[in-house]
Every structure is written in C-alpha cells, then in structure tokens.
Protein backbone atom coordinates (compact mmCIF):
# COMPACT_ATOMS: atom_id res chain seq x y z
CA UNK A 1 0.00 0.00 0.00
CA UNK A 2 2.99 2.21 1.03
CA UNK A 3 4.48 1.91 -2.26
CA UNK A 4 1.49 2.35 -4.37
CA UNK A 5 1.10 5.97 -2.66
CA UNK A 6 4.80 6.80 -3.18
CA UNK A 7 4.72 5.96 -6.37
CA UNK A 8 1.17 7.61 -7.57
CA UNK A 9 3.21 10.89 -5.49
CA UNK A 10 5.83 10.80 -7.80
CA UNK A 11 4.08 9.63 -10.86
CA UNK A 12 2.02 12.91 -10.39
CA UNK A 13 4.19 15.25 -9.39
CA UNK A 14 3.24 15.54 -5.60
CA UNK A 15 6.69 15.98 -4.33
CA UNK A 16 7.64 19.98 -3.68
CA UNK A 17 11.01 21.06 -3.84
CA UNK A 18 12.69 20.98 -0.86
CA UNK A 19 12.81 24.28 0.50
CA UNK A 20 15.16 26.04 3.44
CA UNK A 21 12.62 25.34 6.17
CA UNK A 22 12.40 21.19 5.02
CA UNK A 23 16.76 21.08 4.21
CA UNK A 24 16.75 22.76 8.39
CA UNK A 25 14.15 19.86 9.19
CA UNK A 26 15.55 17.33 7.73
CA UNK A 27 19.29 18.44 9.15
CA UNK A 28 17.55 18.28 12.41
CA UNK A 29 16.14 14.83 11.67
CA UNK A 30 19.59 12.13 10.39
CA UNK A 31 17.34 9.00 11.22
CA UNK A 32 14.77 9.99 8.23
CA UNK A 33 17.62 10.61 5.55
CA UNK A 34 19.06 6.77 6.42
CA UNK A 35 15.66 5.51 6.46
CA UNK A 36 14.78 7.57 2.96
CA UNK A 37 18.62 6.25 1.88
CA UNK A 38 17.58 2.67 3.04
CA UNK A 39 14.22 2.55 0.61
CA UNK A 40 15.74 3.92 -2.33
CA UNK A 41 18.75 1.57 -2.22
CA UNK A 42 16.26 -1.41 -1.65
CA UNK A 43 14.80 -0.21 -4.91
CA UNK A 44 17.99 0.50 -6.71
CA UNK A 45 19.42 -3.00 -5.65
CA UNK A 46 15.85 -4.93 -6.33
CA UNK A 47 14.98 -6.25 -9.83
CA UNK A 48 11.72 -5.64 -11.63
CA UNK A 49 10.43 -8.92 -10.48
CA UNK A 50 11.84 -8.74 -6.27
CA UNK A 51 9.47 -5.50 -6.39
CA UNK A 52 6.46 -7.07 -7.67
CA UNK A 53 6.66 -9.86 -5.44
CA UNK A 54 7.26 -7.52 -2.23
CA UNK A 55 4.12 -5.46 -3.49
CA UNK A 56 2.03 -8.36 -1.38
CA UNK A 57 4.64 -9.52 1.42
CA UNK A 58 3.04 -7.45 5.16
CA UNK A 59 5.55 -5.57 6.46
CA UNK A 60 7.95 -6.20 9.11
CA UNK A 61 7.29 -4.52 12.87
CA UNK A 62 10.19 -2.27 12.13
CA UNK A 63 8.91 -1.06 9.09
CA UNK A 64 5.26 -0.68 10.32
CA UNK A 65 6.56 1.33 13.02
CA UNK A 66 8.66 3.70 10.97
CA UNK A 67 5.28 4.00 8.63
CA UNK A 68 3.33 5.34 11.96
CA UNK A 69 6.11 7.51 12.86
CA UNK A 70 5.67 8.67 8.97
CA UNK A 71 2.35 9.30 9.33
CA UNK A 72 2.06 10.69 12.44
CA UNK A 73 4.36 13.86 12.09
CA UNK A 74 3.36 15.48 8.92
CA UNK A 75 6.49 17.70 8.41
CA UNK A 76 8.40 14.41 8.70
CA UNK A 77 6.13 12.40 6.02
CA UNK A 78 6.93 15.14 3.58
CA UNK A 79 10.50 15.01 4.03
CA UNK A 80 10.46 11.21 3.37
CA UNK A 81 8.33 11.51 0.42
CA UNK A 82 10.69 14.47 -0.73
CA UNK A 83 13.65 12.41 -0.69
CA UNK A 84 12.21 8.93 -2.07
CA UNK A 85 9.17 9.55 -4.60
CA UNK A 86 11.15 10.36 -7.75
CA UNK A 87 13.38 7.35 -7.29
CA UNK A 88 11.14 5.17 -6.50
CA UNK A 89 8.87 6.20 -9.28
CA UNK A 90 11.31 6.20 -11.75
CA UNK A 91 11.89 2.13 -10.35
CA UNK A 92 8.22 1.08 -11.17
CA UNK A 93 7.77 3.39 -14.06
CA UNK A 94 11.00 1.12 -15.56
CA UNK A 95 9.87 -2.23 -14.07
CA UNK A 96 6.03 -0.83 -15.82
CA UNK A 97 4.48 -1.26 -12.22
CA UNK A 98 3.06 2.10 -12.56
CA UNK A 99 2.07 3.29 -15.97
C-alpha cells in the first residue's frame, strides 16, 4: 500500500522542492535521511520482479513502526516523500508497475 502511494506521489508530481525550512528539518532529523537512503537503495538493488513480489509480502514490525512515525508527524512524512518519490517512481515506471 505504502508503495502504491509513493509511487502515484511521484508519478504525479506531488513531491515539492525541498525548501530552506524542510533542508533545516531534515538536518535536524539524520534517522529519516538513512531511512529515505535505506528505501531507495532497496529499490535500486531490487529487480523488476523482487518489487512485484514484495508489493504483497506485510511488512515487518520495524517497518510498520517507521510508517506510523511517517504518518504521524506530517512535516516528517513530507521530508520522506521528498527524498524517495522520484526514485522510487522512476523504479516502477522502468519495471512498468506504474504506468
């Protein structure tokens, strides 16, 4: 589910440029840039066929706990989503996931 919303972000063009006040934020915040580094490498390193298969697999405590972290802080959701839509879009758009 998390991936289909990054992706459709990126696909349409949801993701703002990163402005002073989010570069400060995210300065402030080192454990969302390894976390944003950490999904975009998984995509980078995953073939067209790993990410089609993970689009079913649940996710892992860790990972649903970094997702309600995500989701509750707003300012920290759009960082993420700053730093890992166009990447990750560009992934599916390649692997035709997303059209």
């Amino acid at each position: 589910m998390i991936i289909k919303r990054l992706a459709l972000a990126g696909a349409i063009g949801l993701c703002l440029a990163a402005g002073d006040a989010s570069a400060q934020y995210g300065q402030q915040h080192p454990l969302i840039d390894r976390l944003a580094n950490r999904v975009i490498e998984k995509y980078q390193n995953s073939s067209c066929q790993q990410l089609a298969q993970q689009r079913h697999e649940p996710h892992s405590p860790m990972e649903e706990q970094a997702i309600q972290n995500l989701r509750s802080d707003p300012q920290l959701s759009q960082l993420f989503i700053n730093k890992v839509a166009a990447p990750i879009a560009n992934k599916l758009f390649e692997c035709g996931l997303i059209p």
